[in-house]
Protein backbone atom coordinates (compact mmCIF):
# COMPACT_ATOMS: atom_id res chain seq x y z
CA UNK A 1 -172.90 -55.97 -210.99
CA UNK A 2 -171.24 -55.82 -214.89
CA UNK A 3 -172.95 -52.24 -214.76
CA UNK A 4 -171.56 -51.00 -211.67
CA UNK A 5 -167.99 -52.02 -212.66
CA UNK A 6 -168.33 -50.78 -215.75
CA UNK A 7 -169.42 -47.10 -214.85
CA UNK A 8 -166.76 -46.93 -212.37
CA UNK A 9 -164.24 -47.58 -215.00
CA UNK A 10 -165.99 -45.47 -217.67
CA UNK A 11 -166.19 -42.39 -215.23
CA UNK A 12 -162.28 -42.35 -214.53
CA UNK A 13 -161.80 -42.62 -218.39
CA UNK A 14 -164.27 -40.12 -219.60
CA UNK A 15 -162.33 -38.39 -217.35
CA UNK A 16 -158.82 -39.18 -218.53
CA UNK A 17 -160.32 -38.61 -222.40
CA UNK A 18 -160.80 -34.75 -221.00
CA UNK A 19 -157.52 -34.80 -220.04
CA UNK A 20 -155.68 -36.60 -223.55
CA UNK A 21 -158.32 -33.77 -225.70
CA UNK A 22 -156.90 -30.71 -224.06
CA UNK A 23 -153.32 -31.85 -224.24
CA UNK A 24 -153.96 -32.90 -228.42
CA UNK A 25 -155.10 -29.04 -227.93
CA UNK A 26 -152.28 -28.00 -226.99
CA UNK A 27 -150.19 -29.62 -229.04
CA UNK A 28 -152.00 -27.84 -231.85
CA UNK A 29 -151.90 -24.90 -230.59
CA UNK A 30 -148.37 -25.00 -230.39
CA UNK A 31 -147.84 -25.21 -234.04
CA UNK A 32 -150.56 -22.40 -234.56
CA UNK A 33 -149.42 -20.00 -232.17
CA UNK A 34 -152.77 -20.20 -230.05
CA UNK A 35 -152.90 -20.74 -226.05
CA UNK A 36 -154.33 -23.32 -224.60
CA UNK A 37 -155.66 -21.78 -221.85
CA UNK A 38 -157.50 -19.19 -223.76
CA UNK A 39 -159.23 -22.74 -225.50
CA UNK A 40 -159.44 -24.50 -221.85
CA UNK A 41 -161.53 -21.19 -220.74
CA UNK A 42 -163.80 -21.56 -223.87
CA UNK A 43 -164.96 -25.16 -223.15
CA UNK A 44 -165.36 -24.56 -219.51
CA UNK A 45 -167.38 -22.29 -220.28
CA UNK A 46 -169.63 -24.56 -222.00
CA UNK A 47 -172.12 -26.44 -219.13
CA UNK A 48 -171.77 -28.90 -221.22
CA UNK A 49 -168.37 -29.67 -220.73
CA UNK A 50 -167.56 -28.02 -217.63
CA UNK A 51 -164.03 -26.28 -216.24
CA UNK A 52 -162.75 -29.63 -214.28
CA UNK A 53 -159.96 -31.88 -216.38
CA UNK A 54 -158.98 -29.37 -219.09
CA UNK A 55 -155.15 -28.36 -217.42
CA UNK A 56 -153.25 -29.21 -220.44
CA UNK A 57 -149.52 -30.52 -219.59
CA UNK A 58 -147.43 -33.92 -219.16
CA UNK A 59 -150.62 -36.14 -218.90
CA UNK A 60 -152.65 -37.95 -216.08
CA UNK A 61 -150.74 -40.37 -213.96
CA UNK A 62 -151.46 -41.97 -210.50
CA UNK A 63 -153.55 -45.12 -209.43
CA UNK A 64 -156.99 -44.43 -210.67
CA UNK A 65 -157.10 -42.89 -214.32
CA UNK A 66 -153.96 -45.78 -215.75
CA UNK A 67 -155.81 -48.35 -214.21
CA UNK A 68 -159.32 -47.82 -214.79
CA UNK A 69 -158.73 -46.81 -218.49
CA UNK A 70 -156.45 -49.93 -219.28
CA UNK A 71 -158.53 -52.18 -217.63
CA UNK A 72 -161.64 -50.82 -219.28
CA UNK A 73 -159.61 -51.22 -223.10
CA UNK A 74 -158.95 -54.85 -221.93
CA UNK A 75 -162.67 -55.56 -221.05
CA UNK A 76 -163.41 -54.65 -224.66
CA UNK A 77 -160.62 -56.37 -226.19
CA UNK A 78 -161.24 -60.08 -224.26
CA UNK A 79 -165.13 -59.26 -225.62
CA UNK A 80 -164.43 -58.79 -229.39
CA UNK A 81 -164.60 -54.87 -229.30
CA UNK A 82 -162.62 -52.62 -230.60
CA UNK A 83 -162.77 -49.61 -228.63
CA UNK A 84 -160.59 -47.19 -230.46
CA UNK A 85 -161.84 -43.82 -228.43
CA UNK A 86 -160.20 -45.02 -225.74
CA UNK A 87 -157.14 -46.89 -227.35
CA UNK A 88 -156.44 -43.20 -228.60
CA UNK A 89 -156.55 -41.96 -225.23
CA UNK A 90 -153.89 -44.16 -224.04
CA UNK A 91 -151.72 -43.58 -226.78
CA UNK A 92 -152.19 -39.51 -226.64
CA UNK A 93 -151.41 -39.84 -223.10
CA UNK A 94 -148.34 -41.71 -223.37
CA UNK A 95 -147.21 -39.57 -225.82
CA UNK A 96 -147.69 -36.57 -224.24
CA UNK A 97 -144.52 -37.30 -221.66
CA UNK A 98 -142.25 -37.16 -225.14
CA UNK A 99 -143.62 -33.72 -225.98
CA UNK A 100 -141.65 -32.10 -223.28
CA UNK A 101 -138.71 -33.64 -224.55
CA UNK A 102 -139.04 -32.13 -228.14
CA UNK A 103 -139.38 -28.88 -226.22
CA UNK A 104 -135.97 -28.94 -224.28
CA UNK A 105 -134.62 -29.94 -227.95
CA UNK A 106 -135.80 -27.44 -229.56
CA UNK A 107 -134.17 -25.40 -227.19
CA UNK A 108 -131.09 -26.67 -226.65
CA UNK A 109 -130.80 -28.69 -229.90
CA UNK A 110 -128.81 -32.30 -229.28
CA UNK A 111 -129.33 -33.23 -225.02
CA UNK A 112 -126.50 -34.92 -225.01
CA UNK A 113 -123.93 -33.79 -222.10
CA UNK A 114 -126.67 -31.44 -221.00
CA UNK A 115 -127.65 -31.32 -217.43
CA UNK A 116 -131.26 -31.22 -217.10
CA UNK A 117 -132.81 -30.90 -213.72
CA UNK A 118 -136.42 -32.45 -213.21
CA UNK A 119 -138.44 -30.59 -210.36
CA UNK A 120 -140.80 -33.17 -209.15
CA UNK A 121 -140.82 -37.05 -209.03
CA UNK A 122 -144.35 -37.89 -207.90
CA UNK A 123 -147.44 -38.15 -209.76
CA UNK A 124 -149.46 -35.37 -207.89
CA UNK A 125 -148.28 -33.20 -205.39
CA UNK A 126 -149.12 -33.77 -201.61
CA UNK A 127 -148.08 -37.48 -201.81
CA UNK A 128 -144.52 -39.93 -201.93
CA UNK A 129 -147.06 -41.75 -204.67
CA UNK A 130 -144.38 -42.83 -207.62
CA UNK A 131 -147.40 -45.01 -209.27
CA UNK A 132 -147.44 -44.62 -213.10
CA UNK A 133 -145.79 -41.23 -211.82
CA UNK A 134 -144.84 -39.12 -215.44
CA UNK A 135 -141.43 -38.39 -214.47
CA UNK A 136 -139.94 -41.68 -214.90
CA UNK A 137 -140.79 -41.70 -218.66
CA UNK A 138 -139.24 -38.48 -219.37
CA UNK A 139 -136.14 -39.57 -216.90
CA UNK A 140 -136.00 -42.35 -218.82
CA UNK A 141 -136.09 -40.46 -222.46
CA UNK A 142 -133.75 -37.77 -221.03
CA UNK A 143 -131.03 -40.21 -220.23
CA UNK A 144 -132.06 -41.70 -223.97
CA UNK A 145 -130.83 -38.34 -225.42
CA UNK A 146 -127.37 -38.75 -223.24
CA UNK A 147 -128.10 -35.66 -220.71
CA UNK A 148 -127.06 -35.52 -217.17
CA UNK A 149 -130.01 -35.77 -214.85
CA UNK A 150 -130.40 -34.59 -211.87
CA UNK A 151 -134.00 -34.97 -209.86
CA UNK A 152 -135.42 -33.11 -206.79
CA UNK A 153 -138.76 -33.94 -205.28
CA UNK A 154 -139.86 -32.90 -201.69
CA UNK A 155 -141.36 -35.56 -200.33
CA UNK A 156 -140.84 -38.25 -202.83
CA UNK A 157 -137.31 -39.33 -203.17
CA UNK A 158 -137.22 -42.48 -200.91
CA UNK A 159 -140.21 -43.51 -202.76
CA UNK A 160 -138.69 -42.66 -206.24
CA UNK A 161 -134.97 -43.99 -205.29
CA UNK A 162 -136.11 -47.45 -205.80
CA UNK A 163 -137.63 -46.75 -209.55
CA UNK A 164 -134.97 -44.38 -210.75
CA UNK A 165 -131.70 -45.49 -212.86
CA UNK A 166 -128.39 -45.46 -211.05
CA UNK A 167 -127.00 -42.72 -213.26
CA UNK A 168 -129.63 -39.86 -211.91
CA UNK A 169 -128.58 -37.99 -209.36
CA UNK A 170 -131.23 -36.97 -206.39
CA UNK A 171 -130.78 -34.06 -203.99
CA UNK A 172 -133.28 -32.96 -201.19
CA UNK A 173 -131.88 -29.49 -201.39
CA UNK A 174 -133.05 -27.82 -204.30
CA UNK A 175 -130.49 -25.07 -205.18
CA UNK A 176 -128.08 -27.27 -205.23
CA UNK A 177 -130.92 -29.28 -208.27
CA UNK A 178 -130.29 -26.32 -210.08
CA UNK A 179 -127.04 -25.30 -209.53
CA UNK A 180 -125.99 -24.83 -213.28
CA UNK A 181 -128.21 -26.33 -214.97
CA UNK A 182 -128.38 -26.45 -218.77
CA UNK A 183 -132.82 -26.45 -218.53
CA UNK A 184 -135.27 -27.32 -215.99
CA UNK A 185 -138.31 -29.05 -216.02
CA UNK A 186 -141.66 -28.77 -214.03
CA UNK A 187 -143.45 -32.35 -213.70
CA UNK A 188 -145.17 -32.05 -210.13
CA UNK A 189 -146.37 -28.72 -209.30
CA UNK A 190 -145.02 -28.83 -205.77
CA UNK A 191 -145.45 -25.17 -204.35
CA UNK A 192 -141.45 -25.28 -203.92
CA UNK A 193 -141.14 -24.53 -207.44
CA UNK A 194 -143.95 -22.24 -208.45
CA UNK A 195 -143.06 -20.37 -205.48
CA UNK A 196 -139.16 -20.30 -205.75
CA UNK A 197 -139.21 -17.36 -208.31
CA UNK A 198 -138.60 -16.82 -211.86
CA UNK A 199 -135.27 -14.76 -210.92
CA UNK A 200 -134.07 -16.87 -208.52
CA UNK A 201 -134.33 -19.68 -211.24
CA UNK A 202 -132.55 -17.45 -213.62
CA UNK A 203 -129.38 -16.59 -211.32
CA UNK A 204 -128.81 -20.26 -210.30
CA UNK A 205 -128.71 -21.96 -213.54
CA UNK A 206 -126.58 -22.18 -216.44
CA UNK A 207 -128.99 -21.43 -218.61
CA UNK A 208 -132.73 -19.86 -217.66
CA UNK A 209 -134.45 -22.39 -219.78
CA UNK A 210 -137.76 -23.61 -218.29
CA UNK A 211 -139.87 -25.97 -219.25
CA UNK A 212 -143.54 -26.39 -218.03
CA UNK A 213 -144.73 -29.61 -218.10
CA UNK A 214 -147.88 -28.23 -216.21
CA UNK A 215 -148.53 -24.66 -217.05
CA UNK A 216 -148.28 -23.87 -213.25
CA UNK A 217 -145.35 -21.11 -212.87
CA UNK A 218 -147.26 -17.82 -212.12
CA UNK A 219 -147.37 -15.77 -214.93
CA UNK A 220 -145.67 -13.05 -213.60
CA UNK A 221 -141.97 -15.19 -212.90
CA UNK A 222 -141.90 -16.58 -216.84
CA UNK A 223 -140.71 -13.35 -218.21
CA UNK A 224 -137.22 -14.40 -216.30
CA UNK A 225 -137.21 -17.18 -217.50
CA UNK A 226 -136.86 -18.64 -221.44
CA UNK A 227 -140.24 -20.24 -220.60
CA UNK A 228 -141.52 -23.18 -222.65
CA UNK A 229 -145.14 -24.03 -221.94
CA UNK A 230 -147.39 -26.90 -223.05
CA UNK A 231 -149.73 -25.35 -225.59
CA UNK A 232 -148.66 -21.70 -224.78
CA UNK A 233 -146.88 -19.32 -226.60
CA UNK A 234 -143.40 -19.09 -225.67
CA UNK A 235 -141.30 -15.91 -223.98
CA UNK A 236 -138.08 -15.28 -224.69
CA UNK A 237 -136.22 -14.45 -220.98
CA UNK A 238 -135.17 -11.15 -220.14
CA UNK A 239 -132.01 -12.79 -219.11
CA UNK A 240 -131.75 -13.66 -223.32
CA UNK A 241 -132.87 -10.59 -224.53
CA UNK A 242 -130.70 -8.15 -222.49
């Protein structure tokens, strides 16, 4: 019976250790000028490793992959063990949230005053589920730097209502989310966004600054947009260089 609990929680963090490797990936590869999806393709590759759990972005969230891996990390530490693998993926994964928020500064310098609209509330798409959902850490950090927040989510904002701060503002109607914005970032990849259109982004906001907590916009909209992956090299808009 110890086994079979064990392996269930050891599956779900093996898995969420795939996920906190290609996001320290990425991070690297941001300060060499790689992509991580180039390195994602490489280990896939490998039938070894395999293709599933290497999207670098904002991190895992959800009820499974939290859960299992903390409650796995406490098993060890109530038995004398020090299991520092996984104490590493925690931390990398709780970090990861943060690295968005260095992004936006680098590209807007201080956040104060800024309006910054977050495109997605829930953990995953296809679900109202807010559990250890990423976007409340970087609402949270956002409102830290002093911006103005303003959240959209298509499905999830009953759900998220009760979680947020007072001071965030939620609309169902997403041009009016965007409606001149200083930057915008992707949590959920809800098909709303990746399908709303890199120029369409670009004429409604203040500034066309885009930030991809998920690596999900199609390709071919980024060159509207000044485009901030995770792990990817980033494009300067055509709305910034014309």
């Amino acid at each position: 019976m110890k086994s079979a609990e064990l392996g269930k929680y050891a599956a779900n963090a093996f898995l969420a250790m795939k996920i906190s490797f290609i996001n320290e990936m990425a991070n690297l590869c941001d300060r060499v000028g790689a992509d991580v999806s180039e390195i994602a393709s490489i280990l896939g590759s490998d039938s070894r490793i395999g293709k599933a759990f290497l999207q670098a972005g904002i991190g895992y969230g959800g009820s499974c992959f939290p859960k299992d891996t903390k409650a796995l990390h406490h098993i060890a530490g109530t038995s004398g063990y020090d299991f520092k693998l996984l104490s590493s993926v925690i931390e990398v994964n709780r970090f990861q949230k943060y690295v968005l928020i260095g992004k936006l500064r680098g590209a807007l310098g201080s956040l104060a005053g800024r309006r910054v609209t977050v495109l997605g509330l829930t953990f995953k798409p296809e679900t109202d589920d807010m559990r250890e959902a990423p976007s409340l850490s970087v609402i949270e950090a956002l409102l830290a730097e002093g911006a103005s927040v303003t959240a959209h989510d298509p499905v999830g904002l009953k759900a998220a209502k009760a979680l947020l701060p007072a001071d965030v503002k939620t609309t169902a109607n997403l041009d009016e989310a965007l409606q001149d914005a200083d930057a915008a970032v992707l949590v959920t990849e809800w098909p709303v966004y990746l399908n709303y259109g890199g120029r369409t982004y670009r004429e409604r906001m203040k500034h066309p600054i885009f930030v991809d907590g998920r690596n999900a916009l199609p390709a071919s909209e980024r060159s509207w947009l000044d485009y901030y992956g995770v792990g990817m090299r980033t494009l300067p808009s055509a709305a910034l260089s014309t």
